[in-house]
PDB file of N, CA and C in Angstrom:
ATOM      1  N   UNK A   1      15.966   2.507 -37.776  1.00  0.00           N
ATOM      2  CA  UNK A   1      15.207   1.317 -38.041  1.00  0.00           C
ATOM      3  C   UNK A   1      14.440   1.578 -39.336  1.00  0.00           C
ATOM      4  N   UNK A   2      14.595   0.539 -40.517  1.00  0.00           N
ATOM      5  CA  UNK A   2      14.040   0.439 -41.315  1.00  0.00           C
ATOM      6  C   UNK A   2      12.572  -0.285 -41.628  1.00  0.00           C
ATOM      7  N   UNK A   3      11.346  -0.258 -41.998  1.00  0.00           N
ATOM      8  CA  UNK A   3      10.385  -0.494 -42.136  1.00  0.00           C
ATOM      9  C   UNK A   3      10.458  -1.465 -43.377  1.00  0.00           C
ATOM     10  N   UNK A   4      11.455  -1.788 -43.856  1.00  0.00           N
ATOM     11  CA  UNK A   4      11.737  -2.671 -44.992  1.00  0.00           C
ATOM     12  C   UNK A   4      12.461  -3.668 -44.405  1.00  0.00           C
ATOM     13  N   UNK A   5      13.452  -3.389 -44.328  1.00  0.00           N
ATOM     14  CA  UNK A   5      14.958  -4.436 -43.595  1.00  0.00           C
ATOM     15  C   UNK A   5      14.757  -4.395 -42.421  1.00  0.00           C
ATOM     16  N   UNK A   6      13.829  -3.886 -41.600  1.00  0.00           N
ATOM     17  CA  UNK A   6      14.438  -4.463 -40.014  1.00  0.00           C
ATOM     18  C   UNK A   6      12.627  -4.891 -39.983  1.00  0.00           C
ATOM     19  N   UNK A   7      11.178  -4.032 -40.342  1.00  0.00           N
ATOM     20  CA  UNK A   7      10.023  -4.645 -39.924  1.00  0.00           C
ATOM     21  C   UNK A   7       9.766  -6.097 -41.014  1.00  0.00           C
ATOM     22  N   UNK A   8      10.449  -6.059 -42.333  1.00  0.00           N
ATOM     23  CA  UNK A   8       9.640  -7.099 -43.368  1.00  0.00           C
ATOM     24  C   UNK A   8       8.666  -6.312 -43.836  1.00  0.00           C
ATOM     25  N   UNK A   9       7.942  -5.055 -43.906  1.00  0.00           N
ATOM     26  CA  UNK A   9       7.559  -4.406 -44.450  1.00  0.00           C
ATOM     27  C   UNK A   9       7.723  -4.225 -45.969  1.00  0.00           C
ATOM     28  N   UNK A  10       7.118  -4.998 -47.162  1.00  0.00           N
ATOM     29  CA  UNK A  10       7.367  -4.954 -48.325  1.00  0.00           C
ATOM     30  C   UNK A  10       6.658  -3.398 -49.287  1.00  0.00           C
ATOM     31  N   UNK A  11       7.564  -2.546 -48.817  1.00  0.00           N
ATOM     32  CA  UNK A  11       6.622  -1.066 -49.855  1.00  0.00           C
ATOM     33  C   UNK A  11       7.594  -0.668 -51.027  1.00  0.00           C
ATOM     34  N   UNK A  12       7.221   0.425 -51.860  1.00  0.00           N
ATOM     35  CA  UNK A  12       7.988   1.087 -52.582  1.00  0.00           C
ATOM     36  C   UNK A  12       8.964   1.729 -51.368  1.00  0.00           C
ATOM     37  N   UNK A  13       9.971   2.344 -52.386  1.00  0.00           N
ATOM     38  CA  UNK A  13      10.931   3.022 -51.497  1.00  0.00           C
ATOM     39  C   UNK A  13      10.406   4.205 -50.849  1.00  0.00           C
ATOM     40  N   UNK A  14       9.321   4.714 -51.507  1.00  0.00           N
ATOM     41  CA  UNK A  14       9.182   6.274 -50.998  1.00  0.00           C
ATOM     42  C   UNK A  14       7.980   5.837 -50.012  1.00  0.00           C
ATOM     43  N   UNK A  15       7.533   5.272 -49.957  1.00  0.00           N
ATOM     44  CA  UNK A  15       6.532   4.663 -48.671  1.00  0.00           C
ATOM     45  C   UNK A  15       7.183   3.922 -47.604  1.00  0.00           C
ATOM     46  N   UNK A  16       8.484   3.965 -47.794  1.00  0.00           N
ATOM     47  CA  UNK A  16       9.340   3.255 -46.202  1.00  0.00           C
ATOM     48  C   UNK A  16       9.194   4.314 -45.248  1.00  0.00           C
ATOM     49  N   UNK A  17       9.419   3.667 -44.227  1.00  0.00           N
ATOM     50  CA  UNK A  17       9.179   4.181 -43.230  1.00  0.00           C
ATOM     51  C   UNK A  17      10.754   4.083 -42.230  1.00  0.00           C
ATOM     52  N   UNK A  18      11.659   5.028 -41.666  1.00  0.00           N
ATOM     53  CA  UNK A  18      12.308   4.870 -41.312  1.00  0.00           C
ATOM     54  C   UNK A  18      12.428   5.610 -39.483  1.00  0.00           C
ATOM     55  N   UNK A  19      12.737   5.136 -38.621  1.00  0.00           N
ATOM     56  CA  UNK A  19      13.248   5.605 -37.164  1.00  0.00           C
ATOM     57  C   UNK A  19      14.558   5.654 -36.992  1.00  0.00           C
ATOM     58  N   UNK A  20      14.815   7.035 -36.162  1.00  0.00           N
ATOM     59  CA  UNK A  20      16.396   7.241 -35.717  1.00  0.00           C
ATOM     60  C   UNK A  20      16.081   7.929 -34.420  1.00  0.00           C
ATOM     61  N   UNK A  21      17.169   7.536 -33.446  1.00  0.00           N
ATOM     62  CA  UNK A  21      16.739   7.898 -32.356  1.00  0.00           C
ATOM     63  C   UNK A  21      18.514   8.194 -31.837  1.00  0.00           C
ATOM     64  N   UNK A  22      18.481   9.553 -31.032  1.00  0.00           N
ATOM     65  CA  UNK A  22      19.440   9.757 -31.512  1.00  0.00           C
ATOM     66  C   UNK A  22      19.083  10.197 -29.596  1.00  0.00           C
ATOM     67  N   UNK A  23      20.696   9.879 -28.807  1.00  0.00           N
ATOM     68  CA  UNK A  23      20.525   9.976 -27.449  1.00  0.00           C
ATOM     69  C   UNK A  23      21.747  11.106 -26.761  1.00  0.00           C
ATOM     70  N   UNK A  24      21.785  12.077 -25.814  1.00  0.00           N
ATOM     71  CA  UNK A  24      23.240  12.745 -26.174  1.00  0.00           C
ATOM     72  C   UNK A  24      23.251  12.184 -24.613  1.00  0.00           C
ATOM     73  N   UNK A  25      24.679  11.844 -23.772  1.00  0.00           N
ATOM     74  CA  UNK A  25      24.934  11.554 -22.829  1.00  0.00           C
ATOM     75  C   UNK A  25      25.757  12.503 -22.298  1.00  0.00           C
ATOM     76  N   UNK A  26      25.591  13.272 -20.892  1.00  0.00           N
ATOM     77  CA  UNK A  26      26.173  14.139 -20.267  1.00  0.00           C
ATOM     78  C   UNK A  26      27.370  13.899 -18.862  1.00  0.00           C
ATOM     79  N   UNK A  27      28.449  14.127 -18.733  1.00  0.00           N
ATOM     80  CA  UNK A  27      28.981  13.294 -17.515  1.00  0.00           C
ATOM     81  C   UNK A  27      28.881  14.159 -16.733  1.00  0.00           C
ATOM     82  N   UNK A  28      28.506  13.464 -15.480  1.00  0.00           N
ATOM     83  CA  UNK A  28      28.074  14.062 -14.025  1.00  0.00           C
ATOM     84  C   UNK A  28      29.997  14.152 -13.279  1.00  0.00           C
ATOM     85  N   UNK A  29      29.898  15.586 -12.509  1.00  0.00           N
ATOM     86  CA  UNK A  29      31.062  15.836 -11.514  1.00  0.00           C
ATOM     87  C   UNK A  29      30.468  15.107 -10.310  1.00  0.00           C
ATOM     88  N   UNK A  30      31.075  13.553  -9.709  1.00  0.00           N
ATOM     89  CA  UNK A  30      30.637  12.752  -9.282  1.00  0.00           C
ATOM     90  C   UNK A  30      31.274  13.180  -7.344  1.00  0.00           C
ATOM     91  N   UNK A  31      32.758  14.113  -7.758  1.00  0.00           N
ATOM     92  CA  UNK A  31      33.057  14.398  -6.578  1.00  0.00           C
ATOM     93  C   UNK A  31      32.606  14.906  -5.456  1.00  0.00           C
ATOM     94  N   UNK A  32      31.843  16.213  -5.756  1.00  0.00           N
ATOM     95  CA  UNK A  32      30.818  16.393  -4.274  1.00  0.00           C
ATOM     96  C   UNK A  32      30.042  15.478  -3.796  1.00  0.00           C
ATOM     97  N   UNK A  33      29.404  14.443  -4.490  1.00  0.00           N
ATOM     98  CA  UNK A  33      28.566  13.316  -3.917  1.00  0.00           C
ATOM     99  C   UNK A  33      29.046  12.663  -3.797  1.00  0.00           C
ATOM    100  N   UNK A  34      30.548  11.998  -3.671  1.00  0.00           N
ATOM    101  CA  UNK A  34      31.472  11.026  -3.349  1.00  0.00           C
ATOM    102  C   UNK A  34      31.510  11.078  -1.632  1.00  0.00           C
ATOM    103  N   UNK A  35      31.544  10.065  -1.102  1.00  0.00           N
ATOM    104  CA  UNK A  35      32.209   9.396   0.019  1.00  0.00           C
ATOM    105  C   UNK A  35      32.664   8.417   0.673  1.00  0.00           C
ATOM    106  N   UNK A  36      33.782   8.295   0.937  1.00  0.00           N
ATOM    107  CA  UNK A  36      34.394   7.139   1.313  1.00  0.00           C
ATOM    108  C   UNK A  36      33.988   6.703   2.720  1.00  0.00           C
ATOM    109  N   UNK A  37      33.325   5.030   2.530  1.00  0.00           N
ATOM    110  CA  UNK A  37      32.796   4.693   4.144  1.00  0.00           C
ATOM    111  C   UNK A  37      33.495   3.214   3.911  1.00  0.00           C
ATOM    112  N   UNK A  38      34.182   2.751   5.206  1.00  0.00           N
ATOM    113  CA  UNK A  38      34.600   1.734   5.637  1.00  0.00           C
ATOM    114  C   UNK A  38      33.714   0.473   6.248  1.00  0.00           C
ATOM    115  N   UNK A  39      33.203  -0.765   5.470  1.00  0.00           N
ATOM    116  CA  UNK A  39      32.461  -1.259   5.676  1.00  0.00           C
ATOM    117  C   UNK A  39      33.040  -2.708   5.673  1.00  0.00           C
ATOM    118  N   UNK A  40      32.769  -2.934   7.243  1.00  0.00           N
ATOM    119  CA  UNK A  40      32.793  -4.560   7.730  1.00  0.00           C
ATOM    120  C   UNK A  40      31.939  -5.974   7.317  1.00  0.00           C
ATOM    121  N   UNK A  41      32.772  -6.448   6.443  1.00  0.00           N
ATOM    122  CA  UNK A  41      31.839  -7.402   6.006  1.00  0.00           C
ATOM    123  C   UNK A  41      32.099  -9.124   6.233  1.00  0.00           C
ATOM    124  N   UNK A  42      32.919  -9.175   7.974  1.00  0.00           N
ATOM    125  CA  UNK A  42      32.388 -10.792   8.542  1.00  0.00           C
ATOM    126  C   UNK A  42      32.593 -10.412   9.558  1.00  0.00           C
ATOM    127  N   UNK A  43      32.634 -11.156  10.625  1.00  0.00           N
ATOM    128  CA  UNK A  43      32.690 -11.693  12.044  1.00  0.00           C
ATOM    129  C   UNK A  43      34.359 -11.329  12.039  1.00  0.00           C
ATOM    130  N   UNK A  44      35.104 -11.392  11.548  1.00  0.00           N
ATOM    131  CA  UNK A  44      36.578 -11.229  12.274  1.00  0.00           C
ATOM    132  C   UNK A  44      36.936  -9.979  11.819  1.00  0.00           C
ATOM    133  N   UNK A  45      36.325  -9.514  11.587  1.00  0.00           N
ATOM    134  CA  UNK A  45      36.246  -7.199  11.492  1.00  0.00           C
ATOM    135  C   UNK A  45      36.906  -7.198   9.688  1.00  0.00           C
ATOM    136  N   UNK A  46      36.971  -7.531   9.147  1.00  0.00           N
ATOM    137  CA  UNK A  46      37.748  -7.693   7.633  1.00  0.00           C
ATOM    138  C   UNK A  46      36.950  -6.424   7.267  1.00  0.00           C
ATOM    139  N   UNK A  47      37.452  -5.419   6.581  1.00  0.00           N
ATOM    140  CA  UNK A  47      37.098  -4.448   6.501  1.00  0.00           C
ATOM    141  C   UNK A  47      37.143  -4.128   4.367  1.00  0.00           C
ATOM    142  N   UNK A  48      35.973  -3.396   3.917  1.00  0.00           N
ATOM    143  CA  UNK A  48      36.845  -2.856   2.589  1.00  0.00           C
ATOM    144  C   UNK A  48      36.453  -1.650   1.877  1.00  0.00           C
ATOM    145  N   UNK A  49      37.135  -1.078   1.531  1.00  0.00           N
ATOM    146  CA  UNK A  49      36.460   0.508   1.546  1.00  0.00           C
ATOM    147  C   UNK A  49      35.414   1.008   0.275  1.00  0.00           C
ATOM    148  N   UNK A  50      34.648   1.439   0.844  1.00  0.00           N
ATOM    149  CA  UNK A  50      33.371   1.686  -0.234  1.00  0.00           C
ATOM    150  C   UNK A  50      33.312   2.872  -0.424  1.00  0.00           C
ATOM    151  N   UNK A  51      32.714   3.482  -1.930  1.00  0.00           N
ATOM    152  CA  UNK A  51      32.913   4.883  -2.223  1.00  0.00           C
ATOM    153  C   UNK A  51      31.304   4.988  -2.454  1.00  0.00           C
ATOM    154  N   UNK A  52      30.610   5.580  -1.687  1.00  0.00           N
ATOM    155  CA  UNK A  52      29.020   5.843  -2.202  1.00  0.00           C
ATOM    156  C   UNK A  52      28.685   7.085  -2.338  1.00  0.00           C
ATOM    157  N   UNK A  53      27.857   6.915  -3.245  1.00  0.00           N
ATOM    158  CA  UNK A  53      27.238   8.352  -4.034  1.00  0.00           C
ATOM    159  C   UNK A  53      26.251   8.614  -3.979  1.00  0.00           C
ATOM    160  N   UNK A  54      26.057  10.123  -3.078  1.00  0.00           N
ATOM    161  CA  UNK A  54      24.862  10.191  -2.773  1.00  0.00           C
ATOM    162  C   UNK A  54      24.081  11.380  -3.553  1.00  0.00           C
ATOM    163  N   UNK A  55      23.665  11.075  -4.698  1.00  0.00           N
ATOM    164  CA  UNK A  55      22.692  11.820  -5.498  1.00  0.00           C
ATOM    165  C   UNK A  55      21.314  11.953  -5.218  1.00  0.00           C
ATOM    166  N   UNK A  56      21.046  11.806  -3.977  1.00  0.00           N
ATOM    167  CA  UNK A  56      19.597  10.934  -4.009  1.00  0.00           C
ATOM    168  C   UNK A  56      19.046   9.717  -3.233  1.00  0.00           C
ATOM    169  N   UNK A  57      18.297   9.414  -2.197  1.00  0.00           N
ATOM    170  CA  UNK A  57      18.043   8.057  -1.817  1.00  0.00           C
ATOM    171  C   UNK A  57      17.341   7.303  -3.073  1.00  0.00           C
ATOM    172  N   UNK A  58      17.222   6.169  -2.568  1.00  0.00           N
ATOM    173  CA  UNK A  58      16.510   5.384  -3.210  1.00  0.00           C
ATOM    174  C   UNK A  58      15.513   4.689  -2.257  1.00  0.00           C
ATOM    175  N   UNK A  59      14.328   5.116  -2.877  1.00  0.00           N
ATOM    176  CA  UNK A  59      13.129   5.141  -1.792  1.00  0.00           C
ATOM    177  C   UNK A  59      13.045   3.561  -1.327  1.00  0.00           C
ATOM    178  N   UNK A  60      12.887   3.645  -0.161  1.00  0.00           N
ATOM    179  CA  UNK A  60      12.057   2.234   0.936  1.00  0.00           C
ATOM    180  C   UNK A  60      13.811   1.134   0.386  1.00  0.00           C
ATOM    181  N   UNK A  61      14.592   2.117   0.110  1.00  0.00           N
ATOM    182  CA  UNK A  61      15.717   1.414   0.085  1.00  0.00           C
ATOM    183  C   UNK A  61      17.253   1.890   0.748  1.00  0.00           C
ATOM    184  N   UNK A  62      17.886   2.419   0.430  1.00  0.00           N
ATOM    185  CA  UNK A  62      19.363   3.236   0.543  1.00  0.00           C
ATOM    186  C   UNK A  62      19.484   4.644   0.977  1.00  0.00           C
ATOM    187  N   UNK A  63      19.929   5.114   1.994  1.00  0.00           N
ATOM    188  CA  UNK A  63      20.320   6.891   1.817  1.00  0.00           C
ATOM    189  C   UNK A  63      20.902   6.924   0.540  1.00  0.00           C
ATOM    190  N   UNK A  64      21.896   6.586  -0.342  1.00  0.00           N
ATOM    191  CA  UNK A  64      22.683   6.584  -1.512  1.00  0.00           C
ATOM    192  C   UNK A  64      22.178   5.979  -2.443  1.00  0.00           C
ATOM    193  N   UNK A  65      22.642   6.470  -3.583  1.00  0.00           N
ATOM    194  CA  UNK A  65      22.603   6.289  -5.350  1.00  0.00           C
ATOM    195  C   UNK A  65      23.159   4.874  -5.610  1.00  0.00           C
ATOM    196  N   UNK A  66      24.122   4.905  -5.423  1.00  0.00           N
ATOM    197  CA  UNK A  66      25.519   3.666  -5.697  1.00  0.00           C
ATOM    198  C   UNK A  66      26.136   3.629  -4.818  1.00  0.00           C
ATOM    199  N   UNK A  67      26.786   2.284  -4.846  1.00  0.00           N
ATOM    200  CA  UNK A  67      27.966   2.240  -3.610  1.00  0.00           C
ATOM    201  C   UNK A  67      29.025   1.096  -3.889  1.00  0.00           C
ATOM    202  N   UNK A  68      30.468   1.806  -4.890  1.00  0.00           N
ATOM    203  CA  UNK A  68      31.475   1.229  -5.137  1.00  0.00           C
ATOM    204  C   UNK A  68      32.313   0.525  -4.399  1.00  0.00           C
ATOM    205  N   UNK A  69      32.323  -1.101  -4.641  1.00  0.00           N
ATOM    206  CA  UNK A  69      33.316  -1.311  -3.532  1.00  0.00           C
ATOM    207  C   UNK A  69      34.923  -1.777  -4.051  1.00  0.00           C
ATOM    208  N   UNK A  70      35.910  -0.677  -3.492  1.00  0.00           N
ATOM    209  CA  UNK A  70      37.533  -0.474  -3.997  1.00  0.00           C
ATOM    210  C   UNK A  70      38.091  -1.606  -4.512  1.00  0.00           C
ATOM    211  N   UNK A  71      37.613  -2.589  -3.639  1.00  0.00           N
ATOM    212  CA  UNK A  71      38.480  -4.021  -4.244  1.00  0.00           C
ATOM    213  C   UNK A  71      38.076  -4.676  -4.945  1.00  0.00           C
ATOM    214  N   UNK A  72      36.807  -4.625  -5.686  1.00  0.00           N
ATOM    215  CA  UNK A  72      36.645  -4.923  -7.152  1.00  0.00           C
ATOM    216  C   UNK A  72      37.675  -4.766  -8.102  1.00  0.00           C
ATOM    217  N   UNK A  73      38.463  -3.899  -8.201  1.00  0.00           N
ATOM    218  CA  UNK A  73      39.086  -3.665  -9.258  1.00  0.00           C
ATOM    219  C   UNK A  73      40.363  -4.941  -8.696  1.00  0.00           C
ATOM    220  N   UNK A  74      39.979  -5.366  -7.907  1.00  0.00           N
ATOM    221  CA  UNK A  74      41.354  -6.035  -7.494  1.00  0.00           C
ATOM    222  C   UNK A  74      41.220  -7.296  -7.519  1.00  0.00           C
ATOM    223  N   UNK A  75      40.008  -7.839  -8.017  1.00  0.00           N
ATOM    224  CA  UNK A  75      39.297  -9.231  -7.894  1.00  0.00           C
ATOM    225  C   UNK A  75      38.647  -9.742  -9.593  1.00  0.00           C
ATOM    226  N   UNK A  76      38.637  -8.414 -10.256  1.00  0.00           N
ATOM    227  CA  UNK A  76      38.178  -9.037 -11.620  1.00  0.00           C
ATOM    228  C   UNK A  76      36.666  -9.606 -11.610  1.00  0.00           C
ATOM    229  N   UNK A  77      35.766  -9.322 -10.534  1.00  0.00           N
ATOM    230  CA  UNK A  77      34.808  -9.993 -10.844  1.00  0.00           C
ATOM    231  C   UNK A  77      33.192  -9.009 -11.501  1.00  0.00           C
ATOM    232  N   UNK A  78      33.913  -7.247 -12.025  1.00  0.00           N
ATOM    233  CA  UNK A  78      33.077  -6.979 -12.871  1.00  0.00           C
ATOM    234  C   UNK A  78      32.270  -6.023 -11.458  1.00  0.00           C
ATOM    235  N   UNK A  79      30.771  -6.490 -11.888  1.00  0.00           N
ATOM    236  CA  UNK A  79      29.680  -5.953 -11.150  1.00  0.00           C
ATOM    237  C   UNK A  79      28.124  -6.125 -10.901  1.00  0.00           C
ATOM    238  N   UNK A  80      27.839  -5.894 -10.098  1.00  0.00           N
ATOM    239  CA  UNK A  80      26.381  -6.485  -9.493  1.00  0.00           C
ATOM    240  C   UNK A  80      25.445  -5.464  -9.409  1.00  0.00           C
ATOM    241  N   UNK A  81      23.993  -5.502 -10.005  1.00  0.00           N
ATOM    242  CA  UNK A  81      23.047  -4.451 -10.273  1.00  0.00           C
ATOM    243  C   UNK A  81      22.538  -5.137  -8.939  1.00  0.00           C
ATOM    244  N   UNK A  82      21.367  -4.271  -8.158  1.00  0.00           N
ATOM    245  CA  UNK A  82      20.795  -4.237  -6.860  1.00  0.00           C
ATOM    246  C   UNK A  82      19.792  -3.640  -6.793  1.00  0.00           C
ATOM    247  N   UNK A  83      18.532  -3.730  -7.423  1.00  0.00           N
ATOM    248  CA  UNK A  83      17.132  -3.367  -7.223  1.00  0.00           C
ATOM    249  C   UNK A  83      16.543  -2.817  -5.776  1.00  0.00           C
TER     250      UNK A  83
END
């Protein structure tokens, strides 16, 4: 971020002010916290299989982290955040 071009900040060049923020991302081995649970979701037993990950509860909420459900990928409809 520039203090010229991004604040409107009108200075000489050597009085700009510039920010960089620089982030490194690490990937987690998701398999030991993987498990597959079978979860009923109407009245006539329709069943669809969920993969949840348990890194962790989530307090006054979930035993689990996340909880993937398989047939998304089969429906196209993306995904839903859950506070």
């Amino acid at each position: 971020m520039d203090s010229h071009t991004i604040l409107g900040l009108n200075a000489d060049e050597a009085n700009r002010v510039t920010l960089r923020k620089v982030a490194t991302c690490a990937p987690i081995n998701t398999k030991p916290y993987a498990e597959l649970v079978n979860f009923t979701y109407d009245a006539a037993g329709d069943k669809d299989l969920y993969i949840q990950y348990n890194m962790g509860p989530i307090v006054d909420s979930t035993t689990y982290t996340y909880s993937y459900n398989e047939h998304t990928a089969l429906t196209n409809l993306g995904y839903n955040l859950v506070y």
